[in-house]
N, C-alpha and C. Protein backbone atom coordinates (compact mmCIF):
# COMPACT_ATOMS: atom_id res chain seq x y z
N UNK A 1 106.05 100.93 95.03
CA UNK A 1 104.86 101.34 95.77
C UNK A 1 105.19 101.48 97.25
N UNK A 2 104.56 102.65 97.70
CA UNK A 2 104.94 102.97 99.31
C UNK A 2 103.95 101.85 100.25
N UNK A 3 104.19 101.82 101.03
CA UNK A 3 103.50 100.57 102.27
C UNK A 3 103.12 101.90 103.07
N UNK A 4 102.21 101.87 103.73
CA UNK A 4 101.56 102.85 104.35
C UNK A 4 100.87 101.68 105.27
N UNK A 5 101.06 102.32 106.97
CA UNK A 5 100.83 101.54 107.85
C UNK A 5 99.97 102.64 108.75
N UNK A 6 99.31 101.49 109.87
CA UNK A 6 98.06 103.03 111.25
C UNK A 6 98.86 103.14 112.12
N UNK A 7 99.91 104.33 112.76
CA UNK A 7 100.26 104.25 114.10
C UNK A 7 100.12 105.96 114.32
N UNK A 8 100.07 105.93 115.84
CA UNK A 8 100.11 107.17 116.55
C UNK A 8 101.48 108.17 115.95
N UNK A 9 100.87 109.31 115.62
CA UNK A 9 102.25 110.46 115.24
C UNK A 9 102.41 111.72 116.85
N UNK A 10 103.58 111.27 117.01
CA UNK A 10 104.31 112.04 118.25
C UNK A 10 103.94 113.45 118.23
N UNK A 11 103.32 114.00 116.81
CA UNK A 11 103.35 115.20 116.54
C UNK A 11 102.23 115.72 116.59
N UNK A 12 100.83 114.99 115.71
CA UNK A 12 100.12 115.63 115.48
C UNK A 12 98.95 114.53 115.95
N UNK A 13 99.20 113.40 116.47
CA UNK A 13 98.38 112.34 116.84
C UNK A 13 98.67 111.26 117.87
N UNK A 14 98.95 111.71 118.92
CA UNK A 14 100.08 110.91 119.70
C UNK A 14 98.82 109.87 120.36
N UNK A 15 97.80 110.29 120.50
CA UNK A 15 96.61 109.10 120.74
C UNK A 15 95.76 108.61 120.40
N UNK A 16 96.06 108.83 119.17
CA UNK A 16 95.15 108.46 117.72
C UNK A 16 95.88 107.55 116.46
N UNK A 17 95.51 106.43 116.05
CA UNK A 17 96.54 106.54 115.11
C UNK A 17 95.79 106.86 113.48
N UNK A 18 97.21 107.37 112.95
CA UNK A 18 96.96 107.58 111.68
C UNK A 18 97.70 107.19 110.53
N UNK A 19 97.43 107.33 109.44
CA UNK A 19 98.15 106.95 107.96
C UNK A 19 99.42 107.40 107.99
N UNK A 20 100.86 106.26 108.06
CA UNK A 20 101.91 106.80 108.20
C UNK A 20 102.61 106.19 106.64
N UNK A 21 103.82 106.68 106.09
CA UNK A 21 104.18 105.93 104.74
C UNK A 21 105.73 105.23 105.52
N UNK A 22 105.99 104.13 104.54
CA UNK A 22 107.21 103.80 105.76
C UNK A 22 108.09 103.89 104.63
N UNK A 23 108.79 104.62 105.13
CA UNK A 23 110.50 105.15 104.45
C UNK A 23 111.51 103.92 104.44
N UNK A 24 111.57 103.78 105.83
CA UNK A 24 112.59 102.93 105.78
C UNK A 24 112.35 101.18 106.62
N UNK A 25 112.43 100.25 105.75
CA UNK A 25 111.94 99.01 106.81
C UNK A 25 113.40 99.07 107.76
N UNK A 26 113.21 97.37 108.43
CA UNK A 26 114.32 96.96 109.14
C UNK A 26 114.01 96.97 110.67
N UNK A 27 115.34 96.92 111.37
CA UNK A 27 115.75 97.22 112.53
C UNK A 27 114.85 98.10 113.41
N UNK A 28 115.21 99.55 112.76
CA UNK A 28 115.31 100.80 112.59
C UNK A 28 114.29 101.49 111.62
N UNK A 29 113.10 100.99 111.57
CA UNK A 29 112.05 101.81 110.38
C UNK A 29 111.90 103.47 111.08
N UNK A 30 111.56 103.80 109.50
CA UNK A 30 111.47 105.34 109.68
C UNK A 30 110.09 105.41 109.05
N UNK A 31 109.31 106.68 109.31
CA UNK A 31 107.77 106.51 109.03
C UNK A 31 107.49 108.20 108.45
N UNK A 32 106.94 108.31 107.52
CA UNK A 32 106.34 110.09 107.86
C UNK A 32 104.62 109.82 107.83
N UNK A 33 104.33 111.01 108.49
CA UNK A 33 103.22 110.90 108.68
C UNK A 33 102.38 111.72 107.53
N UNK A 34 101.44 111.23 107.12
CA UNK A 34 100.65 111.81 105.93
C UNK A 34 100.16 113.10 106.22
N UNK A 35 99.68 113.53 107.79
CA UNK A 35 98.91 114.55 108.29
C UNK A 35 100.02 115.40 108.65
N UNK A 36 100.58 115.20 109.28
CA UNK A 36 101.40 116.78 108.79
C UNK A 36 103.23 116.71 108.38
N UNK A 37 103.45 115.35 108.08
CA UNK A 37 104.49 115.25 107.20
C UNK A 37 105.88 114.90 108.41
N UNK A 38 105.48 114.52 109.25
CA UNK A 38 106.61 114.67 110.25
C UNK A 38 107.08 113.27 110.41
N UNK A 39 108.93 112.98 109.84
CA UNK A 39 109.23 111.99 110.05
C UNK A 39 109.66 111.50 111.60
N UNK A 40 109.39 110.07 112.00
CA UNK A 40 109.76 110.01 112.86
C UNK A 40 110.23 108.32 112.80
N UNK A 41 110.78 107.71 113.99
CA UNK A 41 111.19 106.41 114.04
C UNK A 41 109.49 105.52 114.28
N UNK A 42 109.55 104.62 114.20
CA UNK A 42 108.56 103.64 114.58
C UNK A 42 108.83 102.05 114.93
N UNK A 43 107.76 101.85 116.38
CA UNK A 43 107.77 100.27 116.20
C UNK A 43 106.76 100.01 115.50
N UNK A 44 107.51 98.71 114.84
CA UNK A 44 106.52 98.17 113.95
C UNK A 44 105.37 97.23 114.37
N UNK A 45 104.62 96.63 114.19
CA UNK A 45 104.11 96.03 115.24
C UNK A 45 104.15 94.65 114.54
N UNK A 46 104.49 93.29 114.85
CA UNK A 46 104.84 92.19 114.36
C UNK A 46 102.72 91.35 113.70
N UNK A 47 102.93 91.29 112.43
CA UNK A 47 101.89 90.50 112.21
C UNK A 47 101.28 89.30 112.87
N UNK A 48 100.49 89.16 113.08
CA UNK A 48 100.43 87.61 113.73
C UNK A 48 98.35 86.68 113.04
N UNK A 49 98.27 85.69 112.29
CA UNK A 49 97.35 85.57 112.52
C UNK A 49 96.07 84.74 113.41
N UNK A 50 94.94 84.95 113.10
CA UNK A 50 93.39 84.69 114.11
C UNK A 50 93.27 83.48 112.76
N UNK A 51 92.60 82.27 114.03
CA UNK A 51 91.64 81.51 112.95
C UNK A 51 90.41 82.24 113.09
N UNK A 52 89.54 82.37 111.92
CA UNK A 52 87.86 82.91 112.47
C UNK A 52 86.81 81.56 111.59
N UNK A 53 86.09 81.53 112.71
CA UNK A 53 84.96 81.13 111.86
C UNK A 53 84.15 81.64 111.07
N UNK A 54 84.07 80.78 109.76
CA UNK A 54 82.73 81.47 109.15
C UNK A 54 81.85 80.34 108.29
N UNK A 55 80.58 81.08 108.71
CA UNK A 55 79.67 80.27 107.77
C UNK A 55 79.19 80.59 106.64
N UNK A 56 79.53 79.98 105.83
CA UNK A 56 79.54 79.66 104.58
C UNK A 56 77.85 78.97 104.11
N UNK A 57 77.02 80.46 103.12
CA UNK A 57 75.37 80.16 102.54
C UNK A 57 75.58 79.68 100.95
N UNK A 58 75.52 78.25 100.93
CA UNK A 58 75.69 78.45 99.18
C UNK A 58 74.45 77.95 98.77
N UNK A 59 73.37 77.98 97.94
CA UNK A 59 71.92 77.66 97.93
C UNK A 59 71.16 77.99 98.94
N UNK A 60 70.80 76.73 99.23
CA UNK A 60 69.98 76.37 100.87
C UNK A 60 70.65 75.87 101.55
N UNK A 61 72.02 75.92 101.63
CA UNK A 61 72.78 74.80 102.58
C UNK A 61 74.19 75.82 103.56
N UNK A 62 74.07 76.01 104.32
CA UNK A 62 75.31 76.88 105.17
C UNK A 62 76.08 75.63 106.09
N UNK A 63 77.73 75.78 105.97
CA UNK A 63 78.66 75.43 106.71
C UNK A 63 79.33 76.19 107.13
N UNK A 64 79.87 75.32 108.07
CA UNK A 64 80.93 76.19 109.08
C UNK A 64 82.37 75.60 108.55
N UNK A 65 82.91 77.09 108.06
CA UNK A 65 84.55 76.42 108.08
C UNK A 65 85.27 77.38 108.62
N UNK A 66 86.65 77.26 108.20
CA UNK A 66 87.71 77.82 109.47
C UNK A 66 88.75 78.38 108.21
N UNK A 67 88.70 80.16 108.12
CA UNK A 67 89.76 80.04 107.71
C UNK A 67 90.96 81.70 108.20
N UNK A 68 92.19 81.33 108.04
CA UNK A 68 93.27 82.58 108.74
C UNK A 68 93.29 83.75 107.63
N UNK A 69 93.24 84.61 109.06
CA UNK A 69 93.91 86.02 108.48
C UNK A 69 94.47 86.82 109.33
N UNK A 70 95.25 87.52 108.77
CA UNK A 70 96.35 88.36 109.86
C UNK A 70 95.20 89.39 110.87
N UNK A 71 95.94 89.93 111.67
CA UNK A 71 95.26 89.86 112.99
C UNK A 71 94.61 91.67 113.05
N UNK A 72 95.08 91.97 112.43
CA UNK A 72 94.80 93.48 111.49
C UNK A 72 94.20 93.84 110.51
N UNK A 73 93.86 92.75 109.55
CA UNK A 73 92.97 92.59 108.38
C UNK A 73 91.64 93.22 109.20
N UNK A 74 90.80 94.34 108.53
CA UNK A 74 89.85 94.90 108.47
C UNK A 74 88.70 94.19 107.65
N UNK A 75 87.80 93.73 108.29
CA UNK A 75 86.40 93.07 107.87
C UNK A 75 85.29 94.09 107.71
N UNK A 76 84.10 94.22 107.02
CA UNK A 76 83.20 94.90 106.62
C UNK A 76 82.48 94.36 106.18
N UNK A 77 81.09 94.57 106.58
CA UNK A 77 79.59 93.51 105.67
C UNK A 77 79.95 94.10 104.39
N UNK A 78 79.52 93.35 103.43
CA UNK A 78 79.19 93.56 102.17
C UNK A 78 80.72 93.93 101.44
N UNK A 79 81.93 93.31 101.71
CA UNK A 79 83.24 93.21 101.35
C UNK A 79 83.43 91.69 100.98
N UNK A 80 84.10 91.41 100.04
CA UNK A 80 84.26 90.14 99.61
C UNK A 80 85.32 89.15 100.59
N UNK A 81 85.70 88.28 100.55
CA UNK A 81 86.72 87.62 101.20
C UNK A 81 86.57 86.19 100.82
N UNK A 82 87.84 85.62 100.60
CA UNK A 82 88.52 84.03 100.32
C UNK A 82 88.36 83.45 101.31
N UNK A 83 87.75 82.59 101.43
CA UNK A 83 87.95 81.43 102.34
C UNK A 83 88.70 80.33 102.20
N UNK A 84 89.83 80.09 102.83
CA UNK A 84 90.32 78.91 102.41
C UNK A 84 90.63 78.42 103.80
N UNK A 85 90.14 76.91 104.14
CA UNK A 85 89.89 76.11 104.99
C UNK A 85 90.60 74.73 104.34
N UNK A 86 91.94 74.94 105.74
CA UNK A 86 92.83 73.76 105.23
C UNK A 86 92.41 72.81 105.45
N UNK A 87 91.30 72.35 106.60
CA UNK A 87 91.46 71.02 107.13
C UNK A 87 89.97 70.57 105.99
N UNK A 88 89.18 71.23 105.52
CA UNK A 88 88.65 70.81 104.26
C UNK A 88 88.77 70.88 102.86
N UNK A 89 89.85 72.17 102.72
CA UNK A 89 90.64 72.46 101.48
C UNK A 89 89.69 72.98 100.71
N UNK A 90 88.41 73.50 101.35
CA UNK A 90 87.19 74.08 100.39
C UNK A 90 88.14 75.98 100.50
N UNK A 91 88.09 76.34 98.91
CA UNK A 91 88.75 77.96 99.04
C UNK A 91 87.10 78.30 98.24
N UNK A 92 86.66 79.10 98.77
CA UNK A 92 85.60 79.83 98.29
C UNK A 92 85.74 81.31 98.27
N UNK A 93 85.32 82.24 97.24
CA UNK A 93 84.84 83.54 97.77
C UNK A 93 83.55 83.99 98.10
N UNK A 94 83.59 84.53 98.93
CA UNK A 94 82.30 84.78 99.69
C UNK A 94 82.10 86.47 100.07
N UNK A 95 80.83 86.87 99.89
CA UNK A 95 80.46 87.81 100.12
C UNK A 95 80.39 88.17 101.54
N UNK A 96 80.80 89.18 102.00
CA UNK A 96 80.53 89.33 104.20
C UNK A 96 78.91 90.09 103.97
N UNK A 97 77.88 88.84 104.72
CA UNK A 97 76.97 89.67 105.25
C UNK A 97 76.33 90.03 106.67
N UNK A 98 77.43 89.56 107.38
CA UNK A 98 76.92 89.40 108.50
C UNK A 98 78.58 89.49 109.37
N UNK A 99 78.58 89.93 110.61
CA UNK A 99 79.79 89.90 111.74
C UNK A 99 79.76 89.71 113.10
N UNK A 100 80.32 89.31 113.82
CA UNK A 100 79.88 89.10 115.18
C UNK A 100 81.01 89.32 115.72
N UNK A 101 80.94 90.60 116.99
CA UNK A 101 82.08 90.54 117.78
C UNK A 101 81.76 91.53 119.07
N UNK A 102 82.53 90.66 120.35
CA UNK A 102 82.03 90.80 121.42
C UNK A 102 80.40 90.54 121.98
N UNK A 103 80.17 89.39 120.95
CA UNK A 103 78.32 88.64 121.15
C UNK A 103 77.49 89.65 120.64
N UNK A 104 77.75 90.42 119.76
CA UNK A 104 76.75 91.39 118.87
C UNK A 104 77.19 91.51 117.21
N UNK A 105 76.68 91.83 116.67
CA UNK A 105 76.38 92.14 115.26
C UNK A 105 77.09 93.11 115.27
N UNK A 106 78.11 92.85 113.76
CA UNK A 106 78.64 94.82 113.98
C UNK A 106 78.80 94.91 112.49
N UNK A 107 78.78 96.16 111.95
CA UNK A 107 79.18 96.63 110.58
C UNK A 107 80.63 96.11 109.85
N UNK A 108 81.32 95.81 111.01
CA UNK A 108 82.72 96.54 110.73
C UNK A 108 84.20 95.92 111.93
N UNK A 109 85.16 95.25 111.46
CA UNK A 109 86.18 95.11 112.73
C UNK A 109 87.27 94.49 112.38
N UNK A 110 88.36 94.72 113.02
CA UNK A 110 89.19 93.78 112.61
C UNK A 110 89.54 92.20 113.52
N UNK A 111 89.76 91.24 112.04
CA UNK A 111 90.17 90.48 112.24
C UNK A 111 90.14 89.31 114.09
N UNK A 112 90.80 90.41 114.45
CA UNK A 112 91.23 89.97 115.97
C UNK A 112 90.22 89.74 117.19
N UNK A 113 89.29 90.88 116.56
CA UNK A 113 87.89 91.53 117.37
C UNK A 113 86.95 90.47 116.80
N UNK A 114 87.06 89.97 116.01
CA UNK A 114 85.82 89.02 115.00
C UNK A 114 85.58 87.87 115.78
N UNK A 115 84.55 87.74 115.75
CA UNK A 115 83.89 85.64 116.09
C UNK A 115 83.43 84.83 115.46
N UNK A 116 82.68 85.61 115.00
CA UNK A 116 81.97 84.74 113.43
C UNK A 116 81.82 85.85 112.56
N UNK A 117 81.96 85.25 110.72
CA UNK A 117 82.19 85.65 109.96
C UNK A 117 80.51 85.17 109.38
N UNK A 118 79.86 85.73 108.33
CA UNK A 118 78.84 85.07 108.06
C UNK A 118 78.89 85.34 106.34
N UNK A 119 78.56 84.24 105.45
CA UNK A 119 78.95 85.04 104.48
C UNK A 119 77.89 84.46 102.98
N UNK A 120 78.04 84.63 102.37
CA UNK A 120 77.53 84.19 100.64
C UNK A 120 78.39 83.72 99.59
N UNK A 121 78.25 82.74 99.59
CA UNK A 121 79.09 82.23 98.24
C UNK A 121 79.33 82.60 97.25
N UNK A 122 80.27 83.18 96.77
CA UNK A 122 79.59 84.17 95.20
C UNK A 122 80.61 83.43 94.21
N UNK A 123 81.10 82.35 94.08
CA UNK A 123 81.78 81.81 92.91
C UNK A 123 80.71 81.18 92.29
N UNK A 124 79.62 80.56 92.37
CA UNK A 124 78.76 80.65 91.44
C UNK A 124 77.28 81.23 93.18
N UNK A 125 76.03 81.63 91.81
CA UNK A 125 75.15 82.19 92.43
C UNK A 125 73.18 81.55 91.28
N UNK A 126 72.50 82.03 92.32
CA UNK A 126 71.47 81.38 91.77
C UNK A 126 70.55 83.00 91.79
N UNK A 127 70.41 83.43 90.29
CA UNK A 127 69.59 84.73 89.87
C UNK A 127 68.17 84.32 89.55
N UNK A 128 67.30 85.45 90.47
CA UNK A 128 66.00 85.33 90.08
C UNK A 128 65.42 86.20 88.99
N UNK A 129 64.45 85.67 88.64
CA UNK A 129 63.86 86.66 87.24
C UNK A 129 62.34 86.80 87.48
N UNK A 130 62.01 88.22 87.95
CA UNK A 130 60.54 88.06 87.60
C UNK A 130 59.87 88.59 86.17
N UNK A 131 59.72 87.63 85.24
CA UNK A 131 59.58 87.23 83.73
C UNK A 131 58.13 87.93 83.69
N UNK A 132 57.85 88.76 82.63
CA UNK A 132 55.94 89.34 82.90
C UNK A 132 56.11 89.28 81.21
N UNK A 133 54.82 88.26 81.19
CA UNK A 133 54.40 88.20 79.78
C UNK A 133 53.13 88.56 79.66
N UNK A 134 53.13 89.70 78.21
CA UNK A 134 51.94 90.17 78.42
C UNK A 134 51.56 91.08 79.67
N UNK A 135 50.13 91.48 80.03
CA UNK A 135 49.42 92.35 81.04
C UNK A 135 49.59 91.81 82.91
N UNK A 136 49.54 90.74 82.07
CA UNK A 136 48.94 90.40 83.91
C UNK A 136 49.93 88.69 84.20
N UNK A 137 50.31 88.66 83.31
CA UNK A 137 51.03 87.32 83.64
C UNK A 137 52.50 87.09 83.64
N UNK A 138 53.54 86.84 84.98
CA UNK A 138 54.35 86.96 85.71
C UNK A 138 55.01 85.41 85.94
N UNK A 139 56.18 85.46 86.22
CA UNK A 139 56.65 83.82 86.02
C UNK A 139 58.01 83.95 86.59
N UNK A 140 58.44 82.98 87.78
CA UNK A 140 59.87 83.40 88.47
C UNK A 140 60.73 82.09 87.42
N UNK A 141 61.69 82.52 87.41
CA UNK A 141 62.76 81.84 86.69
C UNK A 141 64.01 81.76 87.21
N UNK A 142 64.78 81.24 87.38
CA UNK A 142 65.92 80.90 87.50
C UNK A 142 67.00 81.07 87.12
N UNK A 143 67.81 81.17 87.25
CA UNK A 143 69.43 81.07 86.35
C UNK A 143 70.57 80.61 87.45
N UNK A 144 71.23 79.88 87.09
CA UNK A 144 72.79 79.54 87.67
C UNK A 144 73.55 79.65 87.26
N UNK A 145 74.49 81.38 87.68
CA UNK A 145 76.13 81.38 86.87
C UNK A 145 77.15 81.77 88.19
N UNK A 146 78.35 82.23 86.59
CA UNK A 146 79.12 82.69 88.14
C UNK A 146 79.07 84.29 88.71
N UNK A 147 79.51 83.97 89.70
CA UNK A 147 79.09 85.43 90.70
C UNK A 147 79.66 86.68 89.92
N UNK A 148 80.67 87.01 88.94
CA UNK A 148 81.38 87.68 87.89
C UNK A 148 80.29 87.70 86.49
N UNK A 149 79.34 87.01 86.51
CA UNK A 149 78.79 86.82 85.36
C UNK A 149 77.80 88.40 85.39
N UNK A 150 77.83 88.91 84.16
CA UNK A 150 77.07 90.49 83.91
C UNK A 150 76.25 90.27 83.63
N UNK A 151 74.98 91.21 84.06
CA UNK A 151 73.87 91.38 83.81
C UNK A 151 73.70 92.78 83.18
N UNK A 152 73.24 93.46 81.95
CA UNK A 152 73.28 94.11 81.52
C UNK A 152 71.41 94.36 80.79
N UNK A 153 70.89 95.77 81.42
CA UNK A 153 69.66 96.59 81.27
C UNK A 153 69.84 97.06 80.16
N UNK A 154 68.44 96.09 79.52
CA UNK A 154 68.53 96.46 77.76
C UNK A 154 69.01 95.32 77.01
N UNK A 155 69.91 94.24 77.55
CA UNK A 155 70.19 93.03 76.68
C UNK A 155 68.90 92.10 77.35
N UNK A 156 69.75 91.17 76.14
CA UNK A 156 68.80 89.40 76.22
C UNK A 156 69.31 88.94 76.70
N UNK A 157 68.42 87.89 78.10
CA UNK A 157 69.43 86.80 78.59
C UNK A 157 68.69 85.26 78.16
N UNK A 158 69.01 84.12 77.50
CA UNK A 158 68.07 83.22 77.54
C UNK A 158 68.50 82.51 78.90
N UNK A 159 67.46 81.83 78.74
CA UNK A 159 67.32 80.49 79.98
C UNK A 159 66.64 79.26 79.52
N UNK A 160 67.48 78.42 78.89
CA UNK A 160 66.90 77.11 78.12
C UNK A 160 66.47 77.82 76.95
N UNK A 161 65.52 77.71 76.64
CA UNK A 161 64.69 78.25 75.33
C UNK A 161 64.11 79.03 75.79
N UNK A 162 64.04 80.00 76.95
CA UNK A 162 63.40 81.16 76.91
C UNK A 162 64.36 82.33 77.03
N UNK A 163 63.78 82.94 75.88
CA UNK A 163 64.49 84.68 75.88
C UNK A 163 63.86 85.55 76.46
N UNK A 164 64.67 86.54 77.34
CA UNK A 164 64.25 87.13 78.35
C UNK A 164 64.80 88.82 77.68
N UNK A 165 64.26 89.75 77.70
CA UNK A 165 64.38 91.46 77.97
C UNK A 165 64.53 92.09 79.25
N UNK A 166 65.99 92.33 79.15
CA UNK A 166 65.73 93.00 80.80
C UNK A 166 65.44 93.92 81.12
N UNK A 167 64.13 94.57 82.12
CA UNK A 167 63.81 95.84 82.01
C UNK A 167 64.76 96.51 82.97
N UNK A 168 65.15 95.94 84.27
CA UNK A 168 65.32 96.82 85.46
C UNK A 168 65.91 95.34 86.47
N UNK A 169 66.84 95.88 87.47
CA UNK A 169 67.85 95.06 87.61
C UNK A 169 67.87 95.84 89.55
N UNK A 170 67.13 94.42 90.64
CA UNK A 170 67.24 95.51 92.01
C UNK A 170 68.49 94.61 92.69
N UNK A 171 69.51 95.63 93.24
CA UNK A 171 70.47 95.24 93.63
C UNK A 171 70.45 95.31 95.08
N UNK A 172 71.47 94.12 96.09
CA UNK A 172 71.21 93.65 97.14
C UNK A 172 71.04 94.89 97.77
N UNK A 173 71.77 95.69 97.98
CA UNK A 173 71.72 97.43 98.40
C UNK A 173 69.85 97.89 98.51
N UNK A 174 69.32 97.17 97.78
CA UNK A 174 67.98 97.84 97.91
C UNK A 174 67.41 98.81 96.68
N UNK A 175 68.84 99.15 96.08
CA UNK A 175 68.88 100.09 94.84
C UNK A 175 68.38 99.46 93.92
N UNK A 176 67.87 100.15 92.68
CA UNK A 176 67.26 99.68 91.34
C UNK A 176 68.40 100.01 90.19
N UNK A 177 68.85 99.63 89.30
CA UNK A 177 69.28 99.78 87.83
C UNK A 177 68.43 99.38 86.84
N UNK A 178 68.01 101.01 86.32
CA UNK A 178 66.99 101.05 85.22
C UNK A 178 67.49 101.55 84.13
N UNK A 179 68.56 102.14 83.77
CA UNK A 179 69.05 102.91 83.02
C UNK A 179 69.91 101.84 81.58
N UNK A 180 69.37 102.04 80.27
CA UNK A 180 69.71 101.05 79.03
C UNK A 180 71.25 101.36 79.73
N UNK A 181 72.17 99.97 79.77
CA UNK A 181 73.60 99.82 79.76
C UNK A 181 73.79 99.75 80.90
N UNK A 182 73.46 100.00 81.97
CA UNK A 182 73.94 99.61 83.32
C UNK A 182 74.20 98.09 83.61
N UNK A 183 74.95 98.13 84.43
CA UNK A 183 75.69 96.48 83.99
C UNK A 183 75.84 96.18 85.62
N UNK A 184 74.80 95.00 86.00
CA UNK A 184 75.22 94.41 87.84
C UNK A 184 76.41 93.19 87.64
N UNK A 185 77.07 92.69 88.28
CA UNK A 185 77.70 91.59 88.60
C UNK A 185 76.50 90.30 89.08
N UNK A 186 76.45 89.35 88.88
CA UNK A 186 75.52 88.52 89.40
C UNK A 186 75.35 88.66 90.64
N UNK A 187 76.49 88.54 91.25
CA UNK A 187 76.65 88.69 92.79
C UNK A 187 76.26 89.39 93.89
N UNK A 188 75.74 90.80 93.31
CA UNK A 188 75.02 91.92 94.09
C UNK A 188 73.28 91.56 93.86
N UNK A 189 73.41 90.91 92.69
CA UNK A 189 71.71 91.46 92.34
C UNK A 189 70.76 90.48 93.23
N UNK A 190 69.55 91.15 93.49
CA UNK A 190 68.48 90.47 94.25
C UNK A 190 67.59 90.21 93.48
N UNK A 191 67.37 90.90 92.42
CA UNK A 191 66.17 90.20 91.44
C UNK A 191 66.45 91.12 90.39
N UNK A 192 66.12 90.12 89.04
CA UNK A 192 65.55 90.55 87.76
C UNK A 192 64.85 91.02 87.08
N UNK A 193 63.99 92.05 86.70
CA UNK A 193 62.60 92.06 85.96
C UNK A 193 62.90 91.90 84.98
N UNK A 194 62.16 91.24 83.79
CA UNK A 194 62.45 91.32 82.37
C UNK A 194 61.17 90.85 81.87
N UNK A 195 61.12 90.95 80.76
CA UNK A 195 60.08 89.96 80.21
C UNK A 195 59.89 89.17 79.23
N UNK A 196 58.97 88.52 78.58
CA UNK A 196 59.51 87.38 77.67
C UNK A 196 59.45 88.20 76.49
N UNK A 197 60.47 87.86 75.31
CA UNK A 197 60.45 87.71 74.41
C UNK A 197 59.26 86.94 73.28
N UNK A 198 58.81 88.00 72.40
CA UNK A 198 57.89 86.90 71.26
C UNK A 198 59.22 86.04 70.47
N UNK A 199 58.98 85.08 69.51
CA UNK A 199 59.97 84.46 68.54
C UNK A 199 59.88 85.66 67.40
N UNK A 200 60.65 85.71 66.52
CA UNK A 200 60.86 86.47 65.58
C UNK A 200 60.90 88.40 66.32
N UNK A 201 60.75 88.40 67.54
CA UNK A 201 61.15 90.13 67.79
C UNK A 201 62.32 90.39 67.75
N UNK A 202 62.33 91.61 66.76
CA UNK A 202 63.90 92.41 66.42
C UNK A 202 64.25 92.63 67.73
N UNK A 203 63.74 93.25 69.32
CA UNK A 203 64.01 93.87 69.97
C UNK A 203 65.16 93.27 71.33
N UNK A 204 66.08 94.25 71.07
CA UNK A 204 67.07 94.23 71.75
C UNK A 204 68.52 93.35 71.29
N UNK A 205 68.34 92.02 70.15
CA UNK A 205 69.03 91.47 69.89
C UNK A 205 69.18 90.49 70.90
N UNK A 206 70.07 89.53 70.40
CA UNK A 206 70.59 88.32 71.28
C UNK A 206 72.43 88.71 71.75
N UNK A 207 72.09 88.70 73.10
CA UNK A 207 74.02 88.81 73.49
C UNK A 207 74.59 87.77 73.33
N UNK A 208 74.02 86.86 74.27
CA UNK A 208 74.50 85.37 74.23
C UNK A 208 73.66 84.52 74.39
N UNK A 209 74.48 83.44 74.53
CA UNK A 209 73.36 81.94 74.51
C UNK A 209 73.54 81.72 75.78
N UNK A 210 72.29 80.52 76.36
CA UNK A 210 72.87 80.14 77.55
C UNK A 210 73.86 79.62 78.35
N UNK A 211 73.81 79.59 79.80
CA UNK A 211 74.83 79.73 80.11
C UNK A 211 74.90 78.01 80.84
């Protein structure tokens, strides 16, 4: 596999940088440039990493821990990232929803530029269900799995002894999944609709048991 690195091309980008592939490591690296193919020499630029803070939402409870990444690593809300914090040895993955750099909020930055990291726990997660039985009667429910755990429009999910039909599935995005077979990750979704199950209904079948 080629390593493809960002630097300025002498040719076609001398103050911009762009997608270069690197030919040759070492001493002496050689680079071509993707945009118009022109090999040339390159410095490389030596890795180095940033501690960043980040706070860490798991339930109702947010901490602050501390963990490294190289100084070029590209951050983005709504991109996943490991936390691993030596001096508590907590490794979590966490969702980015939040960034701070230069005392403002930003979409988007690297590493170096970052101050605080803000994030969501997604190795396990707590799913809501708004349950409608019958016409007019509605019931929030709960579930605790892991952030990998599928949710799938059109199956059964129980919860203790209640079996649930899922109608429609709204994801953190704001988006809806209504469509039989569409499948969320726990980790994106913001809420459930489904509704209860009678005992003895053929409909939809049972996927699994609880979790």
């Amino acid at each position: 596999m080629i390593r493809e690195i960002e630097i300025e091309c002498p040719s076609c980008s001398p103050q911009e940088e762009v997608t270069h592939e690197v030919l040759k490591e070492g001493q002496s690296p050689l680079v071509r440039c993707t945009e118009c193919g022109q090999v040339h020499p390159a410095k490389m630029k030596t890795p180095k990493n940033v501690s960043l803070k980040v706070i860490v939402s798991k339930m109702d409870v947010s901490n602050a821990f501390k963990t490294e990444l190289d100084s070029e690593t590209v951050l983005q809300v709504d991109d996943e990232l490991v936390v691993d914090d030596e001096e508590s040895g907590m490794v979590c993955p966490i969702l980015i929803t939040s960034l701070e750099a230069g005392g403002k909020r930003v979409n988007a930055g690297r590493a170096e530029e970052i101050e605080t990291v803000w994030g969501r726990a997604i190795d396990e997660v707590t799913v809501k269900f708004s349950a409608q039985e019958g016409t007019e009667k509605t019931e929030v429910i709960e579930k605790r799995v892991p952030g990998d755990y599928e949710f799938v429009v059109g199956a059964e999910e129980k919860i203790g002894n209640t079996r649930l039909f899922i109608n429609k599935i709204k994801v953190r995005d704001g988006l809806f999944r209504s469509r039989k077979g569409d499948v969320v990750l726990a980790k994106y979704v913001k809420r459930i609709f489904a509704r209860k199950k009678r005992e003895g209904s053929g409909q939809g079948g049972s996927r699994r048991g609880p979790w």
